[in-house]
PDB file of N, CA and C in Angstrom:
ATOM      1  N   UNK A   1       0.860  -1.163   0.000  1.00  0.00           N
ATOM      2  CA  UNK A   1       0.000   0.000   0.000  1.00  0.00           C
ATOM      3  C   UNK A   1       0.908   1.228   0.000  1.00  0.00           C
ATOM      4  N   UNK A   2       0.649   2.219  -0.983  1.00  0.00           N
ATOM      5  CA  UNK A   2       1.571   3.343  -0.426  1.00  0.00           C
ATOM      6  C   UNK A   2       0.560   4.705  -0.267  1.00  0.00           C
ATOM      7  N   UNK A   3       1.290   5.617   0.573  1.00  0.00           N
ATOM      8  CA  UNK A   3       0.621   6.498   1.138  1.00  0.00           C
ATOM      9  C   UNK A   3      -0.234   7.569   0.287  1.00  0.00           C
ATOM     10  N   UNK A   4      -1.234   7.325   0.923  1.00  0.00           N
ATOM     11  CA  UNK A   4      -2.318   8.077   0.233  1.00  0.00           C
ATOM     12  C   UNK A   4      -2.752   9.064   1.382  1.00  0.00           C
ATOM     13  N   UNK A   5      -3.076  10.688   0.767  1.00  0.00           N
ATOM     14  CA  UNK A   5      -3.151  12.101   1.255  1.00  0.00           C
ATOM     15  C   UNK A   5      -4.083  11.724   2.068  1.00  0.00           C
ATOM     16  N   UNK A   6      -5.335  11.166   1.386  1.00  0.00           N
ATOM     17  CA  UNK A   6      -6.881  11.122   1.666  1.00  0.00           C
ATOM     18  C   UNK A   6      -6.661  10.151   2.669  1.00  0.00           C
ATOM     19  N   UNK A   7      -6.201   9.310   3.304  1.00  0.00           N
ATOM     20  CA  UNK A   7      -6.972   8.632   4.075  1.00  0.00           C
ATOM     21  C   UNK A   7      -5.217   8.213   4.946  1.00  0.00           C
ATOM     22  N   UNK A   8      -4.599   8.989   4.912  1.00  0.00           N
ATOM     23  CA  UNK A   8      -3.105   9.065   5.767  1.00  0.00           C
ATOM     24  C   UNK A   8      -2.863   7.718   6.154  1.00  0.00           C
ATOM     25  N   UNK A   9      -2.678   6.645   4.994  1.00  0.00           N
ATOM     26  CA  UNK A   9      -2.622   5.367   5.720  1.00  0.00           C
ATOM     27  C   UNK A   9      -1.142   5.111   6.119  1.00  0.00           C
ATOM     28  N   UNK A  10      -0.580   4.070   6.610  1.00  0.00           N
ATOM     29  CA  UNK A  10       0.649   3.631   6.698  1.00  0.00           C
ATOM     30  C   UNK A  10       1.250   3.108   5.302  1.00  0.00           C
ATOM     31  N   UNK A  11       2.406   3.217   4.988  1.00  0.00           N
ATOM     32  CA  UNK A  11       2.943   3.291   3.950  1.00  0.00           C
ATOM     33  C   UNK A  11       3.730   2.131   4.217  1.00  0.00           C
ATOM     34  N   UNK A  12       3.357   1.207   2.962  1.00  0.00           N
ATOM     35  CA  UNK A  12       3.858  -0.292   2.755  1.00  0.00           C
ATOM     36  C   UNK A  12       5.216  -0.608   2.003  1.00  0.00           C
ATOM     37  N   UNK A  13       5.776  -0.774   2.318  1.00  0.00           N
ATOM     38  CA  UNK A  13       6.979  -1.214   1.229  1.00  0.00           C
ATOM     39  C   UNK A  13       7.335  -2.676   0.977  1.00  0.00           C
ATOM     40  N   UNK A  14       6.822  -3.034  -0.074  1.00  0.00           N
ATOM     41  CA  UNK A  14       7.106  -4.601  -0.023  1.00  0.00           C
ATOM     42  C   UNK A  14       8.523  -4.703  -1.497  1.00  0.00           C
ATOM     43  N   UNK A  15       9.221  -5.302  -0.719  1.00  0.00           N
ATOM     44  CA  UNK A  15      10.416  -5.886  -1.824  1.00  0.00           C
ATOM     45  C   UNK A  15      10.581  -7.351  -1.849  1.00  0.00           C
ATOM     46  N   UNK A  16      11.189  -7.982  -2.634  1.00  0.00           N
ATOM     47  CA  UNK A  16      11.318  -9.815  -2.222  1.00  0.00           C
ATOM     48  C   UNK A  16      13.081  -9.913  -2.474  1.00  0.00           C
ATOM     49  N   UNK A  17      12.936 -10.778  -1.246  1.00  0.00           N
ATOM     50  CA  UNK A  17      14.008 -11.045  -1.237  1.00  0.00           C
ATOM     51  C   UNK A  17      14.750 -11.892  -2.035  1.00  0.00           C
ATOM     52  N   UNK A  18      16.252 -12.599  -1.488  1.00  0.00           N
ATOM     53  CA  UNK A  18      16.792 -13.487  -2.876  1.00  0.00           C
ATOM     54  C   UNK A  18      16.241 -14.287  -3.450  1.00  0.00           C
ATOM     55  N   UNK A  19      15.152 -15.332  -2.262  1.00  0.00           N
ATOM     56  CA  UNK A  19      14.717 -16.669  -2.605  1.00  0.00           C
ATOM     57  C   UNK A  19      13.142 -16.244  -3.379  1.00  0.00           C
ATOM     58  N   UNK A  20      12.655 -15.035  -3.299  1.00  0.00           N
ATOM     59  CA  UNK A  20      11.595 -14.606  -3.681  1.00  0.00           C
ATOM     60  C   UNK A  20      10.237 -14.072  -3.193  1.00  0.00           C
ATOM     61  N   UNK A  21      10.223 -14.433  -1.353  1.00  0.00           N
ATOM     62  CA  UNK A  21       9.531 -14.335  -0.693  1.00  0.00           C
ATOM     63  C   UNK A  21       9.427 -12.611  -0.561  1.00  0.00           C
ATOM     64  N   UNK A  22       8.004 -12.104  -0.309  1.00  0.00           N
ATOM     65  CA  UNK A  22       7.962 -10.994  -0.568  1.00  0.00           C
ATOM     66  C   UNK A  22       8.031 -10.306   1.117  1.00  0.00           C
ATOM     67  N   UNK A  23       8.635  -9.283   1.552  1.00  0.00           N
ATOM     68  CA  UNK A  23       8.749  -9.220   2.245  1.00  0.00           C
ATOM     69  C   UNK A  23       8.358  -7.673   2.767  1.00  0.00           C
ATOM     70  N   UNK A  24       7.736  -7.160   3.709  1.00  0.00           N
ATOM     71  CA  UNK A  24       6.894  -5.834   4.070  1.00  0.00           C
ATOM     72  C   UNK A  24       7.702  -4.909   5.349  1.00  0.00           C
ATOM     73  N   UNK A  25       7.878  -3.301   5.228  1.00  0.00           N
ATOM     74  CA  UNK A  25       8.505  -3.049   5.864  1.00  0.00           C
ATOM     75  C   UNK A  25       7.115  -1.883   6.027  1.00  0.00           C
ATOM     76  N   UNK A  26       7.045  -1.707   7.383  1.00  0.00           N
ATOM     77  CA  UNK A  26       6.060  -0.272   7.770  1.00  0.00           C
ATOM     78  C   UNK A  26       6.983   0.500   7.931  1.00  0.00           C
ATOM     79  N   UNK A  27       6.232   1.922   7.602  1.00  0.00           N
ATOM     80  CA  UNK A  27       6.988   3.120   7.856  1.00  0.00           C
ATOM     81  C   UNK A  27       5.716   4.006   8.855  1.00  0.00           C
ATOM     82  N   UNK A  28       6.017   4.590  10.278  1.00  0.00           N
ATOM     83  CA  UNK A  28       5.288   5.027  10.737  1.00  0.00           C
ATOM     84  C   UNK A  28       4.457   6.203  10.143  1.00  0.00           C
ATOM     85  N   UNK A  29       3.906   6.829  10.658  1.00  0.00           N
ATOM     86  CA  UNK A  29       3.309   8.360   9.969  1.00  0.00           C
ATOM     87  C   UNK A  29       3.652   9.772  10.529  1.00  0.00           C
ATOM     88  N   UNK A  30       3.205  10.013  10.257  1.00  0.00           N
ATOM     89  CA  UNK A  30       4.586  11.872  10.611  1.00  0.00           C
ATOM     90  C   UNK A  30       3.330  12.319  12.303  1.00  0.00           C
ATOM     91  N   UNK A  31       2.156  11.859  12.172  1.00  0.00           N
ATOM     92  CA  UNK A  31       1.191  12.619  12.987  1.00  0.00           C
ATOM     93  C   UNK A  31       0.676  11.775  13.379  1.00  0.00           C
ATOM     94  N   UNK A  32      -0.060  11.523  14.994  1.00  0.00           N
ATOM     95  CA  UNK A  32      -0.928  10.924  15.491  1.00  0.00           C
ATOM     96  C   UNK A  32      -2.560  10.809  14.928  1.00  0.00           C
ATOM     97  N   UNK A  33      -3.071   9.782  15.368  1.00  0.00           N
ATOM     98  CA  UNK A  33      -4.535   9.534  15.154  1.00  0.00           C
ATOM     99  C   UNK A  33      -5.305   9.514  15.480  1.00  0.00           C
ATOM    100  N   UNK A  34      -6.879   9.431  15.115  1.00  0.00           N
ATOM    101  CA  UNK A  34      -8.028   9.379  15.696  1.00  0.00           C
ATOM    102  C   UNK A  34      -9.032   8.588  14.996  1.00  0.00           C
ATOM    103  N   UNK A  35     -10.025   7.826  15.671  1.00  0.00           N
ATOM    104  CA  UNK A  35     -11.213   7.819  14.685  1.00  0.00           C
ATOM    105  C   UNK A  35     -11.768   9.270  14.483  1.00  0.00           C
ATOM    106  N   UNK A  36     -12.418   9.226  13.169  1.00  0.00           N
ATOM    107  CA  UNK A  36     -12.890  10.511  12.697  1.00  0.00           C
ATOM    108  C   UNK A  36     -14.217  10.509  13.648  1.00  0.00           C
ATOM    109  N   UNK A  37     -15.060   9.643  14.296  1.00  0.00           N
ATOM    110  CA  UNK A  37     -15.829  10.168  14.863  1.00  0.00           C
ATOM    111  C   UNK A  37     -16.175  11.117  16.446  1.00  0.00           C
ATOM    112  N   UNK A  38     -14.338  10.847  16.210  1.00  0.00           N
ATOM    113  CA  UNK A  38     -13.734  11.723  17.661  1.00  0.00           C
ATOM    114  C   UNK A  38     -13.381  12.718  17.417  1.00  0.00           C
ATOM    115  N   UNK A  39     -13.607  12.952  15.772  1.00  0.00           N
ATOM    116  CA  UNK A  39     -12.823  14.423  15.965  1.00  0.00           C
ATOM    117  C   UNK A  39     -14.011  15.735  15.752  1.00  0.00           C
ATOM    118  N   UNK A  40     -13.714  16.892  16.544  1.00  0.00           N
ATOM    119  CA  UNK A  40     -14.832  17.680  17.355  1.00  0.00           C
ATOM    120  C   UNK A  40     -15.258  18.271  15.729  1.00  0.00           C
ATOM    121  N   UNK A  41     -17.063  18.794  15.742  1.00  0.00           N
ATOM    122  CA  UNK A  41     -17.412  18.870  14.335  1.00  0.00           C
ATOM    123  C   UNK A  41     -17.809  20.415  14.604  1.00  0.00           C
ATOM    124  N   UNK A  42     -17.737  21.445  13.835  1.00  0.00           N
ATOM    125  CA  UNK A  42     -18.397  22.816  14.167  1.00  0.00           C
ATOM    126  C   UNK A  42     -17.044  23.841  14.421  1.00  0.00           C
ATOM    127  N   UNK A  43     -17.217  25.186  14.595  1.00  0.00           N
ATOM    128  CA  UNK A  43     -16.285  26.117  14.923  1.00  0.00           C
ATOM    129  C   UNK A  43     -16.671  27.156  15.796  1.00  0.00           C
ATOM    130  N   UNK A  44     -16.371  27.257  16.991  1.00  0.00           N
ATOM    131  CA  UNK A  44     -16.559  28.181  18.149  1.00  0.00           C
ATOM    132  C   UNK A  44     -15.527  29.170  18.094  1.00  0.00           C
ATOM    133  N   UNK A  45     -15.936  30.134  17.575  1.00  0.00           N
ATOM    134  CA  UNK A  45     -15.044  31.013  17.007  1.00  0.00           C
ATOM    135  C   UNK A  45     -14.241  32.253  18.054  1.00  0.00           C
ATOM    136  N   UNK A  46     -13.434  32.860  18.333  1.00  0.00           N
ATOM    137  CA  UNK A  46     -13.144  33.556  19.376  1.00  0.00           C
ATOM    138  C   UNK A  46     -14.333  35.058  19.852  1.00  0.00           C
ATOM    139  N   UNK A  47     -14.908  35.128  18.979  1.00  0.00           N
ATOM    140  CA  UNK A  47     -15.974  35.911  19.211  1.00  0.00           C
ATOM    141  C   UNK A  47     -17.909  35.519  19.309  1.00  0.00           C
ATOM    142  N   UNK A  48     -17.567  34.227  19.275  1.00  0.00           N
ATOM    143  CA  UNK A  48     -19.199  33.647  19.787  1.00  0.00           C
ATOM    144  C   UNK A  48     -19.956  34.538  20.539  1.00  0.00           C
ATOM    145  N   UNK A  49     -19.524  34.280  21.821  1.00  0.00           N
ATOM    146  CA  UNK A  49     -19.886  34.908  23.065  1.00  0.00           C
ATOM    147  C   UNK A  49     -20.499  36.183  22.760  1.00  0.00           C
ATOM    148  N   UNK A  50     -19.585  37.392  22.096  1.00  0.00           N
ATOM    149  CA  UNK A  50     -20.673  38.265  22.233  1.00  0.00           C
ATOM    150  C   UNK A  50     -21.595  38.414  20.858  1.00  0.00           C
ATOM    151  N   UNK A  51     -21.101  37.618  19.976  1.00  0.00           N
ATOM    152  CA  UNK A  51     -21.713  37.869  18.640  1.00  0.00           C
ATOM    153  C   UNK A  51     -23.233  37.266  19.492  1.00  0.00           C
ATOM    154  N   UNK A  52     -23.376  36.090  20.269  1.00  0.00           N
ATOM    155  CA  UNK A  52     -24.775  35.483  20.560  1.00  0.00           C
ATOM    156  C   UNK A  52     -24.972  36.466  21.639  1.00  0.00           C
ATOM    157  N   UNK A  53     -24.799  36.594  22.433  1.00  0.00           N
ATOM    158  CA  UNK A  53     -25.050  37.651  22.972  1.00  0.00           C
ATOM    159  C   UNK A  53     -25.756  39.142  22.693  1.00  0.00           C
ATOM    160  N   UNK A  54     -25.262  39.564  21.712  1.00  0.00           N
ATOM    161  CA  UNK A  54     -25.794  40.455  21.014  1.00  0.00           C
ATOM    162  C   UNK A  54     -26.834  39.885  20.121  1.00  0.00           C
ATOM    163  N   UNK A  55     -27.127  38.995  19.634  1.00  0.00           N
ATOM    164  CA  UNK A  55     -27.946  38.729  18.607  1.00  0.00           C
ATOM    165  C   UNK A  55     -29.148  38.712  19.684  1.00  0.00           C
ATOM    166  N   UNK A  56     -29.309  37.434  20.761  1.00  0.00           N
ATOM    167  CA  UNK A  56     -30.111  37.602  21.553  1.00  0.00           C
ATOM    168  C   UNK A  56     -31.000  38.857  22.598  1.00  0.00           C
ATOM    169  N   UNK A  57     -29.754  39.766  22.139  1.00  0.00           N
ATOM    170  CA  UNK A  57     -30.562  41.243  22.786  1.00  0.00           C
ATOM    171  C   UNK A  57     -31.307  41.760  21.531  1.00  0.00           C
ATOM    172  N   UNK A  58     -30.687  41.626  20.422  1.00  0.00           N
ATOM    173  CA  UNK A  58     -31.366  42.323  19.489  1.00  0.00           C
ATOM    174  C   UNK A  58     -32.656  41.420  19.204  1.00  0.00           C
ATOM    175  N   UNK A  59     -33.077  40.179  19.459  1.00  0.00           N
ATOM    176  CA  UNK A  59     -34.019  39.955  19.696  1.00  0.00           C
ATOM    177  C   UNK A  59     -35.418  39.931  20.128  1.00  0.00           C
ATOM    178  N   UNK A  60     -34.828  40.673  21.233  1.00  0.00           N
ATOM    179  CA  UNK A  60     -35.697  41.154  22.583  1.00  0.00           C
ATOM    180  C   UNK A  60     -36.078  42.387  21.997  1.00  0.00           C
ATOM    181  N   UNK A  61     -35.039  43.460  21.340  1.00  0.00           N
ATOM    182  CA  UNK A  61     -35.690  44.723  21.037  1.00  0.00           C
ATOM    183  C   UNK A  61     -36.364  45.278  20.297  1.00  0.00           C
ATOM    184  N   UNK A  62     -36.871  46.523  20.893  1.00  0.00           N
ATOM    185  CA  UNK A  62     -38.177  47.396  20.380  1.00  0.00           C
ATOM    186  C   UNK A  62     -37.676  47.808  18.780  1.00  0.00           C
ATOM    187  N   UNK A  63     -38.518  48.297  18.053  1.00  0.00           N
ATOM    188  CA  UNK A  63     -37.881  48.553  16.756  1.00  0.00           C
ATOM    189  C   UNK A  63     -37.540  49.797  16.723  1.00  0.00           C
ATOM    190  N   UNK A  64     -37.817  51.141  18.165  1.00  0.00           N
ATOM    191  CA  UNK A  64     -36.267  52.457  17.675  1.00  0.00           C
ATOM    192  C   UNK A  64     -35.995  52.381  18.905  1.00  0.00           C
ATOM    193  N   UNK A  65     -35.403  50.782  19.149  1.00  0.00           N
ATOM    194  CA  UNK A  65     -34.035  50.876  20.132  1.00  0.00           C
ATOM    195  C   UNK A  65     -32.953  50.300  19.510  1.00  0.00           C
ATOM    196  N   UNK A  66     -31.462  50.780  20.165  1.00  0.00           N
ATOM    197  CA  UNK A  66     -30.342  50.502  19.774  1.00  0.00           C
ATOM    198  C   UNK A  66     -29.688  49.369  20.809  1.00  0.00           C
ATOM    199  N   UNK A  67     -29.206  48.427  20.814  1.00  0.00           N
ATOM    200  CA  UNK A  67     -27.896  48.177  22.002  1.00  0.00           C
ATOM    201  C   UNK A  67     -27.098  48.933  21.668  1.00  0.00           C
ATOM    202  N   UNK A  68     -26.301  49.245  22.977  1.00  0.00           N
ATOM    203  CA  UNK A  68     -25.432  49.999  23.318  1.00  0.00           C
ATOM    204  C   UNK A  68     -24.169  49.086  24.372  1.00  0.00           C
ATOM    205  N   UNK A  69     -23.332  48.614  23.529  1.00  0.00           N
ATOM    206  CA  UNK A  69     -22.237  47.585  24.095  1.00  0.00           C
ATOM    207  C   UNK A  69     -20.641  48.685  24.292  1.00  0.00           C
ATOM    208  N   UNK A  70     -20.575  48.329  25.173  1.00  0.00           N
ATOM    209  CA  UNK A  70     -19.448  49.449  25.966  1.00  0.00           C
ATOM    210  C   UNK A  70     -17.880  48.624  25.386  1.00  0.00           C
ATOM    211  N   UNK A  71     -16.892  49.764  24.722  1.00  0.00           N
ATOM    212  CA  UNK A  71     -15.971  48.990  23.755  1.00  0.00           C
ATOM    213  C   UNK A  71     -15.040  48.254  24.674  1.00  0.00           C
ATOM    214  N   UNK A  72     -14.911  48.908  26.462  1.00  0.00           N
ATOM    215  CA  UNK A  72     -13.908  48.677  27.037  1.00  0.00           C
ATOM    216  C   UNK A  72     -14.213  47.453  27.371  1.00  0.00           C
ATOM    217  N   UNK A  73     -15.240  46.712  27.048  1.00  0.00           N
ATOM    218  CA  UNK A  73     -15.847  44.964  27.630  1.00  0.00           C
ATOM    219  C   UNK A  73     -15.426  44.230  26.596  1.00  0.00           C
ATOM    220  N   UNK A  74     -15.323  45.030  25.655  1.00  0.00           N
ATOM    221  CA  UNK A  74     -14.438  43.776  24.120  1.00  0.00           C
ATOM    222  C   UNK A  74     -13.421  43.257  24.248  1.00  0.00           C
ATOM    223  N   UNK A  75     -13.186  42.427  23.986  1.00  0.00           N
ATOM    224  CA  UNK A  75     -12.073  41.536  24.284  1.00  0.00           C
ATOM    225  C   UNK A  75     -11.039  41.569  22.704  1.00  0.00           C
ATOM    226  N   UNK A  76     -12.022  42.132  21.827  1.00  0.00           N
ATOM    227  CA  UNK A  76     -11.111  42.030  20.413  1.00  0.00           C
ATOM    228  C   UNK A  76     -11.179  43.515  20.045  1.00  0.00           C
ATOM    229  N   UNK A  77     -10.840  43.906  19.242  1.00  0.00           N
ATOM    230  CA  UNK A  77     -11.563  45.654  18.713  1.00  0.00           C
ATOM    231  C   UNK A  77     -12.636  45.488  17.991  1.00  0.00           C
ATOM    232  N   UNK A  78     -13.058  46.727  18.213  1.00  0.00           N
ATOM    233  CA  UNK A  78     -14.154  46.585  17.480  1.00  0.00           C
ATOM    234  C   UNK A  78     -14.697  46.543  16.194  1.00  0.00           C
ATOM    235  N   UNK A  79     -13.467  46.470  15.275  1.00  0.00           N
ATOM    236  CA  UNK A  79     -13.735  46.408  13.534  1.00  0.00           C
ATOM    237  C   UNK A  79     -13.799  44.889  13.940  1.00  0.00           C
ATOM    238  N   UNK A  80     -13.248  43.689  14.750  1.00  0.00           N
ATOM    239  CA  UNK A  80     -13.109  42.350  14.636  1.00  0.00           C
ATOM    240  C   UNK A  80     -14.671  42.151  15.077  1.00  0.00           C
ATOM    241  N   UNK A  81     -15.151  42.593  16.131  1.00  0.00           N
ATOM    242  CA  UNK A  81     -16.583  42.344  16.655  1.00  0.00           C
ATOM    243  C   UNK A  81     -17.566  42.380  15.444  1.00  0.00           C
ATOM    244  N   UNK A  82     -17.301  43.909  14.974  1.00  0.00           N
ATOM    245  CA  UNK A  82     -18.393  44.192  13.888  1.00  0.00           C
ATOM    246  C   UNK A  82     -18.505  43.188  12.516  1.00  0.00           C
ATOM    247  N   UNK A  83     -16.797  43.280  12.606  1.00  0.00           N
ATOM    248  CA  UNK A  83     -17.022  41.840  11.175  1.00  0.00           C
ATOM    249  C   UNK A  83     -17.899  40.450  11.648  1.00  0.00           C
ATOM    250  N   UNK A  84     -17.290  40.079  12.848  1.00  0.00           N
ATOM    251  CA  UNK A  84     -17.958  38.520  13.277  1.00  0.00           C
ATOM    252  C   UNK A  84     -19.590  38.989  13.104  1.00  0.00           C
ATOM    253  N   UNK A  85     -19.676  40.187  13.920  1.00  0.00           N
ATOM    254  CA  UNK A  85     -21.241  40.151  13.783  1.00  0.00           C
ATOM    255  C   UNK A  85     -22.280  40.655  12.473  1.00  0.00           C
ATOM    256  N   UNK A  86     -21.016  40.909  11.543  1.00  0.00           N
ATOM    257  CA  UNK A  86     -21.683  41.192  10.110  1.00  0.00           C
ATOM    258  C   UNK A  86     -21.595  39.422   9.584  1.00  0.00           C
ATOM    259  N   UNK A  87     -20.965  38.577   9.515  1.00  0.00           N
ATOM    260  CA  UNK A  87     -20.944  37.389   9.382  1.00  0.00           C
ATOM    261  C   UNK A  87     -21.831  36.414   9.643  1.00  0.00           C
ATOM    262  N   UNK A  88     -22.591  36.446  11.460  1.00  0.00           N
ATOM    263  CA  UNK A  88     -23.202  36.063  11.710  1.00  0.00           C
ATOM    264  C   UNK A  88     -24.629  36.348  11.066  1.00  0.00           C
ATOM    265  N   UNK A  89     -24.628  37.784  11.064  1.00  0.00           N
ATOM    266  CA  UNK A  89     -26.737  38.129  10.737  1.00  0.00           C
ATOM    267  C   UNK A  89     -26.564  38.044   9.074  1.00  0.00           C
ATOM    268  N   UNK A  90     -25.515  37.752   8.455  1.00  0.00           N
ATOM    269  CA  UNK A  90     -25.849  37.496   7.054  1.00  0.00           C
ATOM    270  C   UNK A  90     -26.064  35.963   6.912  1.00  0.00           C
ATOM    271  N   UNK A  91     -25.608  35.000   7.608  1.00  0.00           N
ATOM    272  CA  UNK A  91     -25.622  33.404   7.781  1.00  0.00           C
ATOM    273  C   UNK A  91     -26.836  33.586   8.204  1.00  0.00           C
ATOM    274  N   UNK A  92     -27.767  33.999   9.295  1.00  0.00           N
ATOM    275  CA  UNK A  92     -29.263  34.050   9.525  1.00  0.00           C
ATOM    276  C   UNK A  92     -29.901  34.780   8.586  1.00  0.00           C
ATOM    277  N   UNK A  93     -29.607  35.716   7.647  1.00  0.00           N
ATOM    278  CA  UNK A  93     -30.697  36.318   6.870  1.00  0.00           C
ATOM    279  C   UNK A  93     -31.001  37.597   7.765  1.00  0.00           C
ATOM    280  N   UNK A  94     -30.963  38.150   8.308  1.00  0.00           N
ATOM    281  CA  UNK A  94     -30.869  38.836   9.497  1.00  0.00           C
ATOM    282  C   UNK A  94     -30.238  40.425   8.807  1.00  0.00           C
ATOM    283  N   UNK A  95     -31.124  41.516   9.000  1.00  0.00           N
ATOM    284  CA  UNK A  95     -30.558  42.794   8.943  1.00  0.00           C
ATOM    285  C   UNK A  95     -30.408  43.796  10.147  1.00  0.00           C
ATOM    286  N   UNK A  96     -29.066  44.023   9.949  1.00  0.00           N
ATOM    287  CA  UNK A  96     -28.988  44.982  11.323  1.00  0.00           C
ATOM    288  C   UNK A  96     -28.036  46.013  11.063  1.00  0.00           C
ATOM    289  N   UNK A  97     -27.560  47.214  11.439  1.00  0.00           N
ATOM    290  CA  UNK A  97     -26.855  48.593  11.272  1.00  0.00           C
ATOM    291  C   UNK A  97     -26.059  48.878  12.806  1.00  0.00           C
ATOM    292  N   UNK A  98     -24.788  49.101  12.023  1.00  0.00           N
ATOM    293  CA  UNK A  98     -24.158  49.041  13.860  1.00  0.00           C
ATOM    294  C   UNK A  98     -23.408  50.913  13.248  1.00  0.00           C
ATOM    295  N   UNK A  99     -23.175  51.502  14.408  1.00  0.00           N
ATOM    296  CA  UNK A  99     -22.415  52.824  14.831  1.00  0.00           C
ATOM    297  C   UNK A  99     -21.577  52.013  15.846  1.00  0.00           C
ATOM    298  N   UNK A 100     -20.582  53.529  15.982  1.00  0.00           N
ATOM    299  CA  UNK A 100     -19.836  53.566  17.247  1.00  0.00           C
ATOM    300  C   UNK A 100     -18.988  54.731  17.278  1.00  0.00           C
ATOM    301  N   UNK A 101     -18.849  55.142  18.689  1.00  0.00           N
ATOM    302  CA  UNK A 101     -17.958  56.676  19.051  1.00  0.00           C
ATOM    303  C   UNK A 101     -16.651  56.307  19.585  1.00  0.00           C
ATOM    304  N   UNK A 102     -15.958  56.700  20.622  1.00  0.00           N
ATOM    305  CA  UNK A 102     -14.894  56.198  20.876  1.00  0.00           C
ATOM    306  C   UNK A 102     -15.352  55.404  22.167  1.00  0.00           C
ATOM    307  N   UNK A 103     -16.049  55.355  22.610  1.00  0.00           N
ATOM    308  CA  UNK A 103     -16.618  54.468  24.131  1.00  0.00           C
ATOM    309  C   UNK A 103     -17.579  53.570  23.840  1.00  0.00           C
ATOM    310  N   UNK A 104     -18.629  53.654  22.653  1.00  0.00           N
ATOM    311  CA  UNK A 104     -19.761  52.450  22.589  1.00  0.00           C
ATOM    312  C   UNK A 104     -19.948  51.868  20.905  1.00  0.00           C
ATOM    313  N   UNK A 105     -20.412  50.867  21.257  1.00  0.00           N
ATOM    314  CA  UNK A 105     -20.758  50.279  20.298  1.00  0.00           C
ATOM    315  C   UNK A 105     -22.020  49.998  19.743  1.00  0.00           C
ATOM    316  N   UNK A 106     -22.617  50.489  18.488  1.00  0.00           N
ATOM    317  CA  UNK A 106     -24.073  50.745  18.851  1.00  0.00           C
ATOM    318  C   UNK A 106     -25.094  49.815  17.653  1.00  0.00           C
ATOM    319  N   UNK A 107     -25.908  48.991  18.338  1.00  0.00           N
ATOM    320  CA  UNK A 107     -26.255  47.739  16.914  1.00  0.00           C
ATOM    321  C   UNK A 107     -27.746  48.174  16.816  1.00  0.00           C
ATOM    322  N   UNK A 108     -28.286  47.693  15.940  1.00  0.00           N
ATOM    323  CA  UNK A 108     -30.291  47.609  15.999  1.00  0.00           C
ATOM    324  C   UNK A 108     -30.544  47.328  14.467  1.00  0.00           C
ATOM    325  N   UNK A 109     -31.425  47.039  14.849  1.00  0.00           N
ATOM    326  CA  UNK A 109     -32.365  46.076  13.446  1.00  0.00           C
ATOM    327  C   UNK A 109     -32.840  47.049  12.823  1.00  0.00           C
ATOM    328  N   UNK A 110     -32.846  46.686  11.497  1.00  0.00           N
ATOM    329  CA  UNK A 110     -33.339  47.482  10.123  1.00  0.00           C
ATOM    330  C   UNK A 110     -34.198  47.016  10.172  1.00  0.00           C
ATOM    331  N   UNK A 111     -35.449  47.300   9.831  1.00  0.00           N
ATOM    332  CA  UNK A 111     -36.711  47.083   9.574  1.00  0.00           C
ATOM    333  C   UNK A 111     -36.576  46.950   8.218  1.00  0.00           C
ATOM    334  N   UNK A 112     -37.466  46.294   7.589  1.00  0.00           N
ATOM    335  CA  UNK A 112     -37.327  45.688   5.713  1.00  0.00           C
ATOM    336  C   UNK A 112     -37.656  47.023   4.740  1.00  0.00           C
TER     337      UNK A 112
END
């Protein structure tokens, strides 16, 4: 068998010796293993937390209210927040309009 990308098997080397008998040498693999049904499925991205967070307030709200998320609680800046959370409400279908000054961050739903 020799090594194939797709399915990282162990790599076979068979030669025969003088009398003709064929004979097999393993070669280990560069990386450890798993069954694939162990390996974790989905992406929890470093900004989940407040992207759901925020989505779930904007849920709750009136249609001329804003959230108002305070920048010094971000953990990333806020062009990284705004992208994750432009990412997220386009994967839902979801319209929303964000501002911000130098202290807040400001989101709310577009009405159609």
């Amino acid at each position: 068998m020799r090594y194939d990308k797709l399915t990282f098997a162990w790599r076979v080397i068979a030669k025969e010796d003088c009398m003709g008998r064929t004979q097999t040498k393993t070669i280990p693999m560069h990386f450890k293993t798993m069954v694939q049904s162990d390996v974790p499925q989905g992406r929890s991205g470093k900004h989940k937390l407040i992207v759901t967070t925020i989505l779930k307030d904007l849920d709750r709200l009136g249609g001329d209210s804003a959230i108002k998320v305070p920048l010094a609680e971000l953990a990333e800046s806020k062009e990284k927040v705004r992208s994750a959370l432009n990412r997220a409400t386009r994967k839902a279908g979801r319209k929303v309009a964000t501002a911000s000054d130098a202290a807040f961050l400001y989101v709310w739903n577009v009405s159609e």
